[in-house]
C-alpha atoms as a PDB file:
ATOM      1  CA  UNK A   1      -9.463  -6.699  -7.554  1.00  0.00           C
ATOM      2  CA  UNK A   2      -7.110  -5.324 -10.247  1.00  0.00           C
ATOM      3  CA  UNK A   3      -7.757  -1.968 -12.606  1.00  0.00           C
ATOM      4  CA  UNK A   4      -5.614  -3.158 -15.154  1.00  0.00           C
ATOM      5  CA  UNK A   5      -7.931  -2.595 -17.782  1.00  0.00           C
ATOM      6  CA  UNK A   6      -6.806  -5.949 -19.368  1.00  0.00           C
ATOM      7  CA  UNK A   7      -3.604  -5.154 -20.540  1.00  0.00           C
ATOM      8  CA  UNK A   8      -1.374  -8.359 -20.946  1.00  0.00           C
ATOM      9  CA  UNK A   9       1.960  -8.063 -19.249  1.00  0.00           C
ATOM     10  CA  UNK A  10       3.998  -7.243 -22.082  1.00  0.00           C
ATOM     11  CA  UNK A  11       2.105  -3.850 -22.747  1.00  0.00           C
ATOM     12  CA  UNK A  12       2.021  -3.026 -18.743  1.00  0.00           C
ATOM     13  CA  UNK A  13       4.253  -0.666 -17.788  1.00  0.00           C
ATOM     14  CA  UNK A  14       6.700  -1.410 -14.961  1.00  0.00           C
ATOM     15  CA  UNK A  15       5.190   0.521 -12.735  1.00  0.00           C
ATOM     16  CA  UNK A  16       2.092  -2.242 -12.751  1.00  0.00           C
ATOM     17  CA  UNK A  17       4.009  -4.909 -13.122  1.00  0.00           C
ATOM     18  CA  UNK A  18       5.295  -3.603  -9.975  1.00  0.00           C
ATOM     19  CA  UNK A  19       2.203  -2.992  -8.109  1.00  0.00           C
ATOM     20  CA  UNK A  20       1.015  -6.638  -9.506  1.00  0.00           C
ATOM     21  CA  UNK A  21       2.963  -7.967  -7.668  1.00  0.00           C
ATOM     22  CA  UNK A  22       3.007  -6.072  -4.660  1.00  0.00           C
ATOM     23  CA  UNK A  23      -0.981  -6.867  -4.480  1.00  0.00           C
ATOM     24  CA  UNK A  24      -0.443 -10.627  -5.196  1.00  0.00           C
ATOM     25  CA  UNK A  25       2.181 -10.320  -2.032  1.00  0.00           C
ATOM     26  CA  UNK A  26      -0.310  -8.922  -0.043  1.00  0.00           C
ATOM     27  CA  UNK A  27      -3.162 -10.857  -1.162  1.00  0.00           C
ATOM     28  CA  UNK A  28      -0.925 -14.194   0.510  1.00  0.00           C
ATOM     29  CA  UNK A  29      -0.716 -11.944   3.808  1.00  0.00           C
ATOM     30  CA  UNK A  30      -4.295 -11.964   3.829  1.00  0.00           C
ATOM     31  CA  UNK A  31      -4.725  -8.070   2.869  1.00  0.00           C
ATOM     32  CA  UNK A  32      -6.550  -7.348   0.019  1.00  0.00           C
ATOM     33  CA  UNK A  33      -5.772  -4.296  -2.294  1.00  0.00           C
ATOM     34  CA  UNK A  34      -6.773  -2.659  -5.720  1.00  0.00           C
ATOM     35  CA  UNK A  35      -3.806  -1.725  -8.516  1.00  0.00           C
ATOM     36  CA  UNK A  36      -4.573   1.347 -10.539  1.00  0.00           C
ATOM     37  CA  UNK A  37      -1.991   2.645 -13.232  1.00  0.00           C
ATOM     38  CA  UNK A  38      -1.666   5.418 -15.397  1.00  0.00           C
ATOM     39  CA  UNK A  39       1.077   8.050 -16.522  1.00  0.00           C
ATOM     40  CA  UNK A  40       3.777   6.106 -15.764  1.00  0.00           C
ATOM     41  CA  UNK A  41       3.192   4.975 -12.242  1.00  0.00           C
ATOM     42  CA  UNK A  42       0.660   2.712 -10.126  1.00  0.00           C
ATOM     43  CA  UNK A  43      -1.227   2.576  -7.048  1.00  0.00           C
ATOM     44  CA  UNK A  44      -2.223  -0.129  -4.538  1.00  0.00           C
ATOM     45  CA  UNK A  45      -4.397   1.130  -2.293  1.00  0.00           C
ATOM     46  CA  UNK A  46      -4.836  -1.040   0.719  1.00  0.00           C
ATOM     47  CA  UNK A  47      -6.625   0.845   3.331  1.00  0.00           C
ATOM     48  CA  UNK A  48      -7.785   4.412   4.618  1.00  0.00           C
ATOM     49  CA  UNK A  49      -4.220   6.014   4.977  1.00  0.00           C
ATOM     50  CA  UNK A  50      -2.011   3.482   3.042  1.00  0.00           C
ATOM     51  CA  UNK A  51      -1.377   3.327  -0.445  1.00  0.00           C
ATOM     52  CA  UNK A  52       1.197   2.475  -1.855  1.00  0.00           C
ATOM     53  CA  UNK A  53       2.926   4.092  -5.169  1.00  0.00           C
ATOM     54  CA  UNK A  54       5.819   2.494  -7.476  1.00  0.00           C
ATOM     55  CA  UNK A  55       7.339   4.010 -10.662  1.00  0.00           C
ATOM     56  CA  UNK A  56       8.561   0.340 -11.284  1.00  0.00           C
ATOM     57  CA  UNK A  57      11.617   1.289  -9.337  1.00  0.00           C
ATOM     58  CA  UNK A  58      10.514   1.367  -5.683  1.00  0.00           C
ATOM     59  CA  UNK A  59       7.708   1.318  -3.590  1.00  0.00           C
ATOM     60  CA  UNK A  60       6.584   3.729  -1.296  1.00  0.00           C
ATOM     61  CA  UNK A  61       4.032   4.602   1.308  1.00  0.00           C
ATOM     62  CA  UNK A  62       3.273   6.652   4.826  1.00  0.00           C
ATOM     63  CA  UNK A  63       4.116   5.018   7.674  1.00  0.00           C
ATOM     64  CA  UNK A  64       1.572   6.952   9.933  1.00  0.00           C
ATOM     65  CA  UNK A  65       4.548   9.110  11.618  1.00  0.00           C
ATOM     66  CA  UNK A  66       5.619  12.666  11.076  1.00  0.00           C
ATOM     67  CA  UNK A  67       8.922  14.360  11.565  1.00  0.00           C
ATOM     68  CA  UNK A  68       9.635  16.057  14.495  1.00  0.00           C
ATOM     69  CA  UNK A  69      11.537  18.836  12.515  1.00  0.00           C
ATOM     70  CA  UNK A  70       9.729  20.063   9.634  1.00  0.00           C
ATOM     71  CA  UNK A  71       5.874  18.407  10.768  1.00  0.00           C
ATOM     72  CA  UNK A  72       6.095  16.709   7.201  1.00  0.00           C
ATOM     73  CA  UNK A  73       4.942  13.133   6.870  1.00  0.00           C
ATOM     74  CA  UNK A  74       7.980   9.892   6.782  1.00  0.00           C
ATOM     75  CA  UNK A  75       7.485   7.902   4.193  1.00  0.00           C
ATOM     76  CA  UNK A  76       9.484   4.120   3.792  1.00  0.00           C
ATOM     77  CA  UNK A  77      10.695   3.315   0.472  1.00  0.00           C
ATOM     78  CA  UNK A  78      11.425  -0.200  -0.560  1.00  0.00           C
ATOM     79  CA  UNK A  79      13.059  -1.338  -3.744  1.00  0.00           C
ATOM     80  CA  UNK A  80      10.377  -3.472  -6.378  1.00  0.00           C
ATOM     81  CA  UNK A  81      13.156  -6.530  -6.249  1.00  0.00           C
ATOM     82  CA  UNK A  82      11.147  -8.054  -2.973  1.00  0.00           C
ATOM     83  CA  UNK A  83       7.735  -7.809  -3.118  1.00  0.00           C
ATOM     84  CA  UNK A  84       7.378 -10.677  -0.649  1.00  0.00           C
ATOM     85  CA  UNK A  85       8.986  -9.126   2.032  1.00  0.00           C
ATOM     86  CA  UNK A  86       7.481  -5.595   1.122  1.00  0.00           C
ATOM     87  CA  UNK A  87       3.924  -7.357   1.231  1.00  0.00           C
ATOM     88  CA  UNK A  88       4.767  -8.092   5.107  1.00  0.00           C
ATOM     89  CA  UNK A  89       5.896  -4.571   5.690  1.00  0.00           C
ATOM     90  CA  UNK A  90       2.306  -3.374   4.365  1.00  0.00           C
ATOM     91  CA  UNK A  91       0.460  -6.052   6.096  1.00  0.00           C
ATOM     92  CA  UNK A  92       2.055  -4.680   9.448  1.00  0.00           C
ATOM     93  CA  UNK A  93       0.817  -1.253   8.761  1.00  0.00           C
ATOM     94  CA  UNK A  94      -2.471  -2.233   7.729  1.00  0.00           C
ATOM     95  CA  UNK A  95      -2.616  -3.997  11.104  1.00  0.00           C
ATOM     96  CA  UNK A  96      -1.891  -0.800  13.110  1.00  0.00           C
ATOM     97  CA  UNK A  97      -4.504   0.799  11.181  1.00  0.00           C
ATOM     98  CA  UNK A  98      -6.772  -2.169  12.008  1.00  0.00           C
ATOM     99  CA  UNK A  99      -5.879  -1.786  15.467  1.00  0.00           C
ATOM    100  CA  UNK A 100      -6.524   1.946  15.898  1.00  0.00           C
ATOM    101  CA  UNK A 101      -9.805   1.827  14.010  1.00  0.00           C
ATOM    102  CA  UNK A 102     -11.304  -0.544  15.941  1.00  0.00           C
ATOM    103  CA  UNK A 103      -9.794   1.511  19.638  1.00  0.00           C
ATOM    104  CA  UNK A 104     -11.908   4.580  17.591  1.00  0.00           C
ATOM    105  CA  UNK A 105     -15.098   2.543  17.348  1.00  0.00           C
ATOM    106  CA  UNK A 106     -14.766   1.394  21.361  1.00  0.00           C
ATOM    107  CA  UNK A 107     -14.235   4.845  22.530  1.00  0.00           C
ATOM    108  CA  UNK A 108     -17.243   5.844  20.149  1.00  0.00           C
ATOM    109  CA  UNK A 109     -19.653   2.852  21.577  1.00  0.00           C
ATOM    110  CA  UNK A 110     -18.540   3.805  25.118  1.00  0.00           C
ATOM    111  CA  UNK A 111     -19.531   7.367  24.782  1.00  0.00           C
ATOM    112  CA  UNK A 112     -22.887   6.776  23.068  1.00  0.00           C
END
């Protein structure tokens, strides 16, 4: 499903042009995903801890790790000139977060 409001592609910004085709990438990995735009940038969010933002120049998202350092959350940052292979990047994450929400719900059925 895409917020685009209806907006053909030559009055999208790049930003959603961007994130359009981020979310058709995904949708051929099998992960679905919403695009919302506005102010200059868009959103795909994907799942519970992963979205995804692009100002048309690059995409970028958590990847569920924090520095040892300064505690602060690592992001990856892809350019928008591959959303293919970007898609399979997202895909992977979404897995782990598949993965780990489903250990959550056997560890909460075992304990009930």
């Amino acid at each position: 499903m895409s917020a685009l409001g209806g907006k053909g592609p030559a009055q999208r910004c790049p930003a959603a042009l961007a994130a359009e085709r981020l979310r058709i990438g995904l949708e051929h990995c099998g992960v679905s995903a919403d695009v919302h735009e506005g102010h200059g940038v868009a959103l795909v969010s994907v799942w519970a801890d992963l979205l995804v933002w692009t100002d048309g120049l690059a995409y970028r998202w958590w990847t569920g790790k924090t520095s040892v350092k300064t505690g602060r959350r690592l992001y990856r940052v892809y350019g928008v000139d591959n959303p293919i292979t970007v898609a399979h990047y997202i895909a992977q994450r979404h897995e782990e977060l598949l993965k780990a929400a489903y250990r959550c719900e056997g560890v909460a059925e075992r304990t009930s």
